[in-house]
Protein backbone atom coordinates (compact mmCIF):
# COMPACT_ATOMS: atom_id res chain seq x y z
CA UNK A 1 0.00 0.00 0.00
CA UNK A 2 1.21 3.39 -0.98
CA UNK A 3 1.57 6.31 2.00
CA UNK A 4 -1.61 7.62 0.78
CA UNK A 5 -3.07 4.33 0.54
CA UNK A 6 -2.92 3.75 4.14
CA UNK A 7 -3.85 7.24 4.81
CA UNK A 8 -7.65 6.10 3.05
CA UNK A 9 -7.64 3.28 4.98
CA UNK A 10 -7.30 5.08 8.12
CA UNK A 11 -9.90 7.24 7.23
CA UNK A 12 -12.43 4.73 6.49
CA UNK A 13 -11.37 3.30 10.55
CA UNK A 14 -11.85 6.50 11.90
CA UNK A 15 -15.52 7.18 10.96
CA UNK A 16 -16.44 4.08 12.73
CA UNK A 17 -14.76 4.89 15.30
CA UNK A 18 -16.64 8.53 15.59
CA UNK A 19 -19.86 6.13 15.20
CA UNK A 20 -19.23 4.05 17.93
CA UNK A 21 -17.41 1.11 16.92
CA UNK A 22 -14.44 0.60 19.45
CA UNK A 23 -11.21 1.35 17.94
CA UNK A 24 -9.61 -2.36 18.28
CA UNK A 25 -12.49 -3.86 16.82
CA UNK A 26 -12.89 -1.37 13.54
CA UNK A 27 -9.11 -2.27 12.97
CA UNK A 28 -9.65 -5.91 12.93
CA UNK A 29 -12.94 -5.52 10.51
CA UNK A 30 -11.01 -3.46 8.40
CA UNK A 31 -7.62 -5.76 8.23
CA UNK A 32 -10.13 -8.82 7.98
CA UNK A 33 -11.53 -7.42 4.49
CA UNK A 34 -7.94 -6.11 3.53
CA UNK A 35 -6.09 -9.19 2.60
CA UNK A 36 -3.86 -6.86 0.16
CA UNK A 37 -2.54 -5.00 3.23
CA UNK A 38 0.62 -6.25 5.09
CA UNK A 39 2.07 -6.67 7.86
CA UNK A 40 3.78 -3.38 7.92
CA UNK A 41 0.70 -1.78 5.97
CA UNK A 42 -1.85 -2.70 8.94
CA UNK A 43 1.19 -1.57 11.42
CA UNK A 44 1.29 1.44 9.40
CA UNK A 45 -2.70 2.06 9.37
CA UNK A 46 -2.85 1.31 13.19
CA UNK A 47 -0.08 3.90 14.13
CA UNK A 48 -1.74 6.77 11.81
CA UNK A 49 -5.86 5.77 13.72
CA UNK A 50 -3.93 5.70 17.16
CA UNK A 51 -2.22 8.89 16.29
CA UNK A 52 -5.28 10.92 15.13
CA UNK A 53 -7.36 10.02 18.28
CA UNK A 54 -4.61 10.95 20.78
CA UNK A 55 -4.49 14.35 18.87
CA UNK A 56 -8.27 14.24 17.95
CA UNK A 57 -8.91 18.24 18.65
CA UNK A 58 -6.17 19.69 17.28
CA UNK A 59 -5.99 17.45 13.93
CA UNK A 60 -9.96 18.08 13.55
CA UNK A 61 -9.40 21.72 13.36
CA UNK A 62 -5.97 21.20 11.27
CA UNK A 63 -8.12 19.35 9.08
CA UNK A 64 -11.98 21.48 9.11
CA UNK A 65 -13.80 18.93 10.95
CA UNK A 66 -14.70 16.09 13.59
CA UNK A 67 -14.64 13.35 10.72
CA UNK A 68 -12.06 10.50 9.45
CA UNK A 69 -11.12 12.85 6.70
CA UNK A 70 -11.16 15.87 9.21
CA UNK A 71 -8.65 14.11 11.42
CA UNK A 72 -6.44 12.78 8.51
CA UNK A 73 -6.40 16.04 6.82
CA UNK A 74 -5.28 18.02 10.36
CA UNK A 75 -2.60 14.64 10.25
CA UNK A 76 -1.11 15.28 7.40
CA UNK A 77 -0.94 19.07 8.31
CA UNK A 78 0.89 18.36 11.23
CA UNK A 79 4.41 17.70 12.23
CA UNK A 80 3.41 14.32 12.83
CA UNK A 81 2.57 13.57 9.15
CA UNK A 82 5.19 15.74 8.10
CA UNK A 83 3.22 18.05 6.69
CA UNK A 84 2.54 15.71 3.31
CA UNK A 85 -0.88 17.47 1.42
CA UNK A 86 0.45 15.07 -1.34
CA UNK A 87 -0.90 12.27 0.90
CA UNK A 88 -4.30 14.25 -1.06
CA UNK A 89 -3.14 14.29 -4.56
CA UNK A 90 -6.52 12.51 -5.54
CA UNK A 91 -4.40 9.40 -6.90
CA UNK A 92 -6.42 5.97 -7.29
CA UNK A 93 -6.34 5.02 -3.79
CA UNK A 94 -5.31 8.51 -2.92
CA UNK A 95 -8.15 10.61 -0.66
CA UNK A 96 -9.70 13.27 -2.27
CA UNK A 97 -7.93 16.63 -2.94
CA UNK A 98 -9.31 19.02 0.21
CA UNK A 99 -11.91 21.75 -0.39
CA UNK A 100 -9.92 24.66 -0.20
CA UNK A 101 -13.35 26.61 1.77
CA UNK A 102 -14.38 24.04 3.82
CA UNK A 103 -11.35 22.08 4.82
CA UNK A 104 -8.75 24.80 4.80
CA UNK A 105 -8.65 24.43 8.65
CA UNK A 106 -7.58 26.80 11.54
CA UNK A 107 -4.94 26.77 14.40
CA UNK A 108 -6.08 25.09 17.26
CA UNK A 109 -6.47 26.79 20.51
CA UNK A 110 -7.82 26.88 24.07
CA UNK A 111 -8.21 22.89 25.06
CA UNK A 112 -7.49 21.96 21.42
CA UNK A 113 -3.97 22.53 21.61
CA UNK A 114 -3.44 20.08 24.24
CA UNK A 115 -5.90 17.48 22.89
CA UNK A 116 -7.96 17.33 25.51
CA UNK A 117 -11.92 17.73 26.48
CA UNK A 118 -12.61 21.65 26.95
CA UNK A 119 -13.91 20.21 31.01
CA UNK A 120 -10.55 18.63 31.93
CA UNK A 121 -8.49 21.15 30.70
CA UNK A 122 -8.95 22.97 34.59
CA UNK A 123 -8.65 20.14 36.58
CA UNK A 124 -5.88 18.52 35.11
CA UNK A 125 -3.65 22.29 34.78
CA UNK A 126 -4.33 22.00 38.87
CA UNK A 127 -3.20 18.55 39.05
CA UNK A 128 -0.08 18.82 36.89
CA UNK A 129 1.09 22.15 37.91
CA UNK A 130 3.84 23.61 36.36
CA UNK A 131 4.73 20.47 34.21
CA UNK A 132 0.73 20.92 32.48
CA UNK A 133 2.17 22.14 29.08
CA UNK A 134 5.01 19.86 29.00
CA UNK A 135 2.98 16.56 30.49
CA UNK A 136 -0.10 17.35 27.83
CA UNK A 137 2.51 17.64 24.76
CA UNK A 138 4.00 14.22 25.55
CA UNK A 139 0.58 12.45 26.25
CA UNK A 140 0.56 13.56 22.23
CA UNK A 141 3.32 11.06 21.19
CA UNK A 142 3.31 7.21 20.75
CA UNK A 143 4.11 5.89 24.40
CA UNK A 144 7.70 3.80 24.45
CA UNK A 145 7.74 -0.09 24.82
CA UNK A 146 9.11 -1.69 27.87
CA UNK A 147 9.68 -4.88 29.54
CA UNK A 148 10.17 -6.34 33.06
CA UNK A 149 13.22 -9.03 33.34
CA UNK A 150 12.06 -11.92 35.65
CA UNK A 151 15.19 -12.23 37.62
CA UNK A 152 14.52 -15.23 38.30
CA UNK A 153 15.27 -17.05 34.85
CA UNK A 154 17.99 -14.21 33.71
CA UNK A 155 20.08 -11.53 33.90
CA UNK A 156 18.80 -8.33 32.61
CA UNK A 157 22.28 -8.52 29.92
CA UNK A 158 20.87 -11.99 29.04
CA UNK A 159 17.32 -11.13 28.37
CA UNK A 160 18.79 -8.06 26.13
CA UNK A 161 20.93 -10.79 24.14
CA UNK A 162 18.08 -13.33 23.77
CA UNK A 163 16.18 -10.86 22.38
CA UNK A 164 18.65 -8.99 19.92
CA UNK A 165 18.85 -12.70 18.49
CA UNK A 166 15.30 -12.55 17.28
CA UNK A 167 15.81 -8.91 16.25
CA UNK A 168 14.08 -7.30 19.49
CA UNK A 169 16.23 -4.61 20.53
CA UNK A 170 16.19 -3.64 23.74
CA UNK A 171 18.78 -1.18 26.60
CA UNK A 172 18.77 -0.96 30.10
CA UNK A 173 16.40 1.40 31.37
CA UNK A 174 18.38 3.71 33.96
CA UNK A 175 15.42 4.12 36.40
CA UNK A 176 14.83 0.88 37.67
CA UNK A 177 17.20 -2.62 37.70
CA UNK A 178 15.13 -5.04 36.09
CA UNK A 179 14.06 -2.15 33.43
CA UNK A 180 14.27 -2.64 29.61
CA UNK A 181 13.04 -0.39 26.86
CA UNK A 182 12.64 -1.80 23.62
CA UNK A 183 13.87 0.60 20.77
CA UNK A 184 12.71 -1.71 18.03
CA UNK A 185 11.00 -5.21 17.00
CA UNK A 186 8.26 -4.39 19.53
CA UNK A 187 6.22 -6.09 17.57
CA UNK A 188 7.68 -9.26 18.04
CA UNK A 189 7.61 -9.25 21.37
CA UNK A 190 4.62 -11.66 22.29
CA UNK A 191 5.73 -14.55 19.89
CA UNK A 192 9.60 -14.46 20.73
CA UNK A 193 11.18 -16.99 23.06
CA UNK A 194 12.17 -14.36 25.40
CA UNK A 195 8.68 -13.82 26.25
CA UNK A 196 6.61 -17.09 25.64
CA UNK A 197 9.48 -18.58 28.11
CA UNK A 198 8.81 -15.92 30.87
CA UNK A 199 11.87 -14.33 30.92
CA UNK A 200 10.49 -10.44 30.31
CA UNK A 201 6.74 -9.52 30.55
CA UNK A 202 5.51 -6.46 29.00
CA UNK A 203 5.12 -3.62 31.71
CA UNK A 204 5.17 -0.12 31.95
CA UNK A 205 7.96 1.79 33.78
CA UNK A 206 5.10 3.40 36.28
CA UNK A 207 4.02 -0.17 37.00
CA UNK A 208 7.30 -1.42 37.69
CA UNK A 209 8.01 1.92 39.58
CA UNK A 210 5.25 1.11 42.33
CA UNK A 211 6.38 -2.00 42.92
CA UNK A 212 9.63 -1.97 43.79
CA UNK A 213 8.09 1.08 45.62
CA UNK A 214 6.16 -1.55 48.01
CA UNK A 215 7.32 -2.68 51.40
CA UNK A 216 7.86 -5.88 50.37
CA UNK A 217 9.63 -8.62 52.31
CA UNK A 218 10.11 -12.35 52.34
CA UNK A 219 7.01 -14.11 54.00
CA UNK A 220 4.72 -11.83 53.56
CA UNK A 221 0.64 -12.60 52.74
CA UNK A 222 0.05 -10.26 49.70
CA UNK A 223 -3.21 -9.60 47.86
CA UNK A 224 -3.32 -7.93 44.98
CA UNK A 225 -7.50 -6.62 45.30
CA UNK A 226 -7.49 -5.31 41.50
CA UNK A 227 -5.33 -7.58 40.05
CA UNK A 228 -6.62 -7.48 36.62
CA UNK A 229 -4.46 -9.75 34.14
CA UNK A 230 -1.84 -9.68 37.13
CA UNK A 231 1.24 -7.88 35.93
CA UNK A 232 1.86 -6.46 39.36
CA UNK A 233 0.99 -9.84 41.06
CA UNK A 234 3.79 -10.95 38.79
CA UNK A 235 6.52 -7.99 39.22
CA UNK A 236 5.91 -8.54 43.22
CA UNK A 237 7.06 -11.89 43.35
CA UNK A 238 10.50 -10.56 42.02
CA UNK A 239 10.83 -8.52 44.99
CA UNK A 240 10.25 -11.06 47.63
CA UNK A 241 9.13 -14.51 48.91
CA UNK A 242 5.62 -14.01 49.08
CA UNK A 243 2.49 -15.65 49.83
CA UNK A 244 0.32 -13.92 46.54
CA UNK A 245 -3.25 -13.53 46.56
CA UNK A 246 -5.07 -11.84 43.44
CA UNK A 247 -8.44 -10.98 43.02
CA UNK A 248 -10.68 -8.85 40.69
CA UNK A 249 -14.41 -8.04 40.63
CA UNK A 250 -14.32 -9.74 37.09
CA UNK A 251 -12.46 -12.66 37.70
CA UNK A 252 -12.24 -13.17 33.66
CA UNK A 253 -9.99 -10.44 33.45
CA UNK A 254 -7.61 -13.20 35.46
CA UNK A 255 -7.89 -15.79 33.02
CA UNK A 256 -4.61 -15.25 31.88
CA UNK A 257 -2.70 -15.21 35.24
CA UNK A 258 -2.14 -18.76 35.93
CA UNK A 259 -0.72 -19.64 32.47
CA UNK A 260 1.44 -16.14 32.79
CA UNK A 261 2.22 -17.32 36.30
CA UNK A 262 3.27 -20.87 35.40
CA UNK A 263 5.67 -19.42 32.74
CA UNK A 264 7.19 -17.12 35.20
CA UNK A 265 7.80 -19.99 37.35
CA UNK A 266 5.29 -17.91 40.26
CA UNK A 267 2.82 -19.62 42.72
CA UNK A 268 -0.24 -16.80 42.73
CA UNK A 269 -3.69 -18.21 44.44
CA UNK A 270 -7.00 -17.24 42.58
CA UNK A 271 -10.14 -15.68 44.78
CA UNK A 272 -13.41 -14.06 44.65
CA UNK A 273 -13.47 -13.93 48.43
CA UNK A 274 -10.64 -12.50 49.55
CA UNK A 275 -12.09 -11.38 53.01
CA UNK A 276 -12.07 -15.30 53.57
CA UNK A 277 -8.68 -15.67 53.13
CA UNK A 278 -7.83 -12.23 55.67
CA UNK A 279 -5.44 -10.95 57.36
CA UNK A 280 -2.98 -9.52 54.92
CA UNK A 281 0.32 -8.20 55.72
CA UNK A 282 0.04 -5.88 52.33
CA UNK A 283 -3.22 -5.00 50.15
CA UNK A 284 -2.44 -3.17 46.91
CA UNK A 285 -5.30 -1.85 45.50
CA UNK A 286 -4.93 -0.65 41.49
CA UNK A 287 -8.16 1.46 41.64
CA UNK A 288 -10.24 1.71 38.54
CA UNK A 289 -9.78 5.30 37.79
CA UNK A 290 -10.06 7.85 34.43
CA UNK A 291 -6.74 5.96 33.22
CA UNK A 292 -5.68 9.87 31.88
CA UNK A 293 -2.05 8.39 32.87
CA UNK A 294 -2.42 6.48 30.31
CA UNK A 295 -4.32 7.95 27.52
CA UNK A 296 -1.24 7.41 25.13
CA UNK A 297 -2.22 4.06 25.06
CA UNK A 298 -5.82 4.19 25.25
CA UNK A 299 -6.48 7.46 23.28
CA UNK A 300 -10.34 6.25 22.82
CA UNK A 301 -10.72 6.54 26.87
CA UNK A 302 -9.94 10.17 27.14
CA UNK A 303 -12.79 11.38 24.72
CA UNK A 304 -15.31 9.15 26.11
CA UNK A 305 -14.34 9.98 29.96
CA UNK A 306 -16.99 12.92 30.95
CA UNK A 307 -17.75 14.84 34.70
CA UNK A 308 -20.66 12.02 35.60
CA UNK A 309 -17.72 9.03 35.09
CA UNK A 310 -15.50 10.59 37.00
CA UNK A 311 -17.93 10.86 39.96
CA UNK A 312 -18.45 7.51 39.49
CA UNK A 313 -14.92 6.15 39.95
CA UNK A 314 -14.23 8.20 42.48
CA UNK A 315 -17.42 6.67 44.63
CA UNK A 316 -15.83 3.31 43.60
CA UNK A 317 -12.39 4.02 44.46
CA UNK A 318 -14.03 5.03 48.41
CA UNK A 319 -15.61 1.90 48.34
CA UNK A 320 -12.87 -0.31 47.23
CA UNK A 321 -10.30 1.37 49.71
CA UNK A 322 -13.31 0.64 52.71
CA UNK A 323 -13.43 -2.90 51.63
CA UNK A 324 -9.75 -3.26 51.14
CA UNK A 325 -8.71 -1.89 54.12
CA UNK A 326 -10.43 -3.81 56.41
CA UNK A 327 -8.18 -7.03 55.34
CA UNK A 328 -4.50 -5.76 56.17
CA UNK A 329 -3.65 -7.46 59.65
CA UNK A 330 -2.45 -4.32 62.28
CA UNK A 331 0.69 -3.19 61.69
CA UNK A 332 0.52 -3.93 57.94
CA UNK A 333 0.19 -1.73 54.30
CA UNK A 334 -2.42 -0.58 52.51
CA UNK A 335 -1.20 0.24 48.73
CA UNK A 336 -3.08 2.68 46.42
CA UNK A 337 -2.37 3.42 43.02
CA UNK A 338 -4.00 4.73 40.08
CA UNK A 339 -3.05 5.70 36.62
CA UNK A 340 -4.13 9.36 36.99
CA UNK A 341 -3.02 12.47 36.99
CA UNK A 342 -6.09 13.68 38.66
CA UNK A 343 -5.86 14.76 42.09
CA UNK A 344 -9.45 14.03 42.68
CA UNK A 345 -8.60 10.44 42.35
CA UNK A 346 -5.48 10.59 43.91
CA UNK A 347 -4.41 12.88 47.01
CA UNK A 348 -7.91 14.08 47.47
CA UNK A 349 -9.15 10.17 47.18
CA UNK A 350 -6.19 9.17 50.14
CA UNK A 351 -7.27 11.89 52.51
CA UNK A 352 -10.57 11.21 52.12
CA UNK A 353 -10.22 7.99 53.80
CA UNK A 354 -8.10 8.90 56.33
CA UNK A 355 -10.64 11.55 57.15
CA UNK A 356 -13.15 8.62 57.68
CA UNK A 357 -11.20 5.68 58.86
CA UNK A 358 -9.34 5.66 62.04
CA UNK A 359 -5.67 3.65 62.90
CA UNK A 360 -3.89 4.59 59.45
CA UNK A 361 -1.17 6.59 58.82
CA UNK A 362 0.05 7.99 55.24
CA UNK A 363 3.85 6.85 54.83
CA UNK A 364 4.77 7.96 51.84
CA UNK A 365 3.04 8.99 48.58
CA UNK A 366 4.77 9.47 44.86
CA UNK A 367 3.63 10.75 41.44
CA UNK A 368 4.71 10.00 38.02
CA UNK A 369 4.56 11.71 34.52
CA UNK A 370 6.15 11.03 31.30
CA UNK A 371 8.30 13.47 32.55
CA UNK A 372 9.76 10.09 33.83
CA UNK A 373 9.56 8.36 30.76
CA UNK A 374 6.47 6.39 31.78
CA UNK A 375 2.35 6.86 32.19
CA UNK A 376 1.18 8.87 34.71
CA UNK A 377 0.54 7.29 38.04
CA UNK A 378 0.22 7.63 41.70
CA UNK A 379 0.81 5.74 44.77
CA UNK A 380 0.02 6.13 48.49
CA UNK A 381 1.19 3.67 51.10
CA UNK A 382 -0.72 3.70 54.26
CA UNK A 383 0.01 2.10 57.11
CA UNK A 384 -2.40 0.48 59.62
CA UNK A 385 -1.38 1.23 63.13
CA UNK A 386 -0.85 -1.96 65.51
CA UNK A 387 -3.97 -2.79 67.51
C-alpha cells in the first residue's frame, strides 16, 4: 500500500470509530476485508488511527472537521505527518484533494492545543502544575515499549541478548534494575522466546516503579485486590518470597494469570473472596480510575471519559479502599495506586479515607509523569497502626 493508501484506509477506521465502533475492533474488521494490506501496511494504518485520536482536537481543526477525513487532513498538516498534502493528490487510492473553503482548517487553541476535552483542561492544569504544558505535549506522542526481566530465569544482559537474536532490541532502562526499553522489534515481542518462556513480561515503567516502591519482604501474605491480568501480582514476586493472593471483581480479566504465572515460574492463588482468606500483611489496591495516565495508550478513553464518570470512579475508588482496608492485619500496608493524573482520584481520594477511617497513617506517597519516561501514576502507602 502506498503512503496515501494507508492514509484512506485510516480514514475509512476513523468514521467508525466517531460512530461508535471501538477502535480495536474497527481495525480488525477493516484488516479482515484487507487481505492486500501487510504486515507493515496494517502496522502502518494502526499507528496513523492511534495517532489521530490521541491528537483528535487539534488534527480536527488542522483538518476542518470532527470526521475520518477531518482528522487525517489536520494529520497530514501536522508535524506528525510531516506536513505531506500530497498524501491528497486525488491518486487511485489517494483521498480526495481538500476543499480549499471548507477544509482549509484553523490553528487550534484553548483545550485543542493540548488534545484534551474543553472540562478537563482545569482540573488537570491543577493537578499537573507547572509540568501541564510539558505533560499534555507528551501524552501527544506514541508511548515507548518496555519490559520487566524476571530475575529469576535471567540476567537483565541476558534477556537483552536473547532478544537482539530474534531482532528485538532492547537497553537498560536507567530508572529501575530489572528495566528494559525496547527501541525496536516491539512487535515481536509476544511470539519471541524471550517472552513465551517468561523471561520479560511487558510492563510499563510506572508499573514497575510502584512495585519496587512496596514494602515488600520475604514471607509476607500479599493480595493484589485489582489484580486485573496480574502484571503487578507478577513484578511482586521478584521482589520477595511471598504468599500472593489476586483478586478482581471480574475474575475473567484473570484468566490469563495462571498460564502467565506458570511461565514465570510464580505460585499466585486465585479468589473471589478475599475477606475469607484475611489478614494480609500488604493490600495493593490498582483502583479503577479515568486511566488519563495512560491515555497514550488508550487514546479512545480520554474522549469518552466525561464529569458524571468521573464521579463515578471516584465513589468506587471510596468503596474499594473501605473494603480493602479492612483485610490488612495491624501493623501492615495498605497500597493505592491509580493511573491518573487527577488529584481528585489521587491525594484528594487518600485523605478522604483517612478523614473517615481511624488507625492509618500515610507513609509515603509518589507521582509519576512522562516526565519520567512512563504513564502517569500515583501511589500512596498507608500504614495500619498496631492494635
Amino acid at each position: 500500500m502506498t503512503p496515501s493508501a494507508r492514509l484512506s484506509a485510516a480514514i475509512a477506521i476513523l468514521d467508525r470509530v466517531l460512530a461508535g465502533t471501538p477502535v480495536e475492533l474497527a481495525l480488525t474488521n477493516w484488516a479482515r476485508g484487507a487481505r492486500y494490506a501487510g504486515s507493515g501496511d496494517r502496522a502502518e494504518v494502526r499507528d496513523i488511527v492511534f495517532q489521530c485520536l490521541r491528537c483528535r482536537s487539534s488534527f480536527a481543526a488542522l483538518g476542518g472537521g470532527l470526521t475520518g477525513r477531518g482528522l487525517a487532513l489536520g494529520y497530514a498538516r501536522s508535524d506528525v505527518g510531516d506536513q505531506r498534502p500530497d498524501y491528497f493528490a486525488g491518486g487511485p487510492h489517494d483521498p480526495a484533494p481538500p476543499d480549499p473553503v471548507s477544509e482549509a482548517g484553523r490553528a487550534p487553541v484553548g483545550a485543542e492545543v493540548h488534545n484534551i476535552p474543553d472540562w478537563l483542561e482545569a482540573p488537570l492544569r491543577q493537578s499537573l502544575g507547572d509540568d501541564f504544558a510539558a505533560v499534555m505535549k507528551m501524552m501527544q506522542d506514541r508511548a515507548p515499549v518496555y519490559l520487566r526481566v524476571n530475575a529469576s530465569k535471567s540476567s537483565r544482559e541476558g534477556a537483552i541478548d536473547l532478544l537482539a537474536g530474534e531482532g528485538i532490541i532492547a537497553v537498560a532502562s536507567k530508572a529501575l534494575p530489572l528495566a528494559l526499553e525496547v527501541r525496536s522489534g516491539e512487535r515481536k515481542i509476544k511470539a519471541s522466546k524471550a517472552f513465551e518462556s517468561g523471561v520479560v513480561e511487558l510492563q510499563d515503567l510506572s508499573s514497575q516503579a510502584v512495585v519496587a516502591a512496596l514494602p515488600l519482604q520475604d514471607g509476607m501474605r500479599v493480595l493484589d485486590h485489582c489484580a486485573g491480568g496480574g502484571g503487578k501480582t507478577l513484578a511482586m514476586a521478584g521482589q520477595a518470597r511471598l504468599q500472593l493472593f489476586a483478586h478482581d471483581v471480574a475474575p475473567r480479566r484473570m484468566a490469563d494469570l495462571p498460564a502467565r504465572a506458570g511461565r514465570a515460574g510464580i505460585k499466585v492463588t486465585l479468589t473471589e473472596r478475599p475477606e475469607s482468606r484475611a489478614p494480609y500483611d500488604l493490600v495493593l489496591v490498582d483502583a479503577p480510575c479515568s486511566g488519563s495516565g495512560s491515555w497514550r495508550r488508550d487514546p479512545e478513553g480520554k474522549w469518552k471519559l466525561d464529569a458524571g464518570r468521573l464521579a463515578e470512579l471516584t465513589r468506587i475508588q471510596a468503596e474499594i479502599l473501605d473494603r480493602a482496608s479492612q483485610m490488612v492485619a495491624p501493623g501492615g500496608w495498605l497500597a493505592y495506586a491509580t493511573c491518573s493524573f487527577l488529584t481528585v482520584e489521587n491525594l484528594d481520594q487518600v485523605q478522604a479515607f483517612l478523614g473517615r477511617s481511624g488507625g492509618w497513617s500515610l507513609e509515603k506517597h509518589l507521582s509519576l509523569t512522562p516526565l519520567s519516561h512512563s504513564d502517569g501514576f500515583f501511589l500512596a502507602l498507608l500504614r495500619r497502626l498496631p492494635a
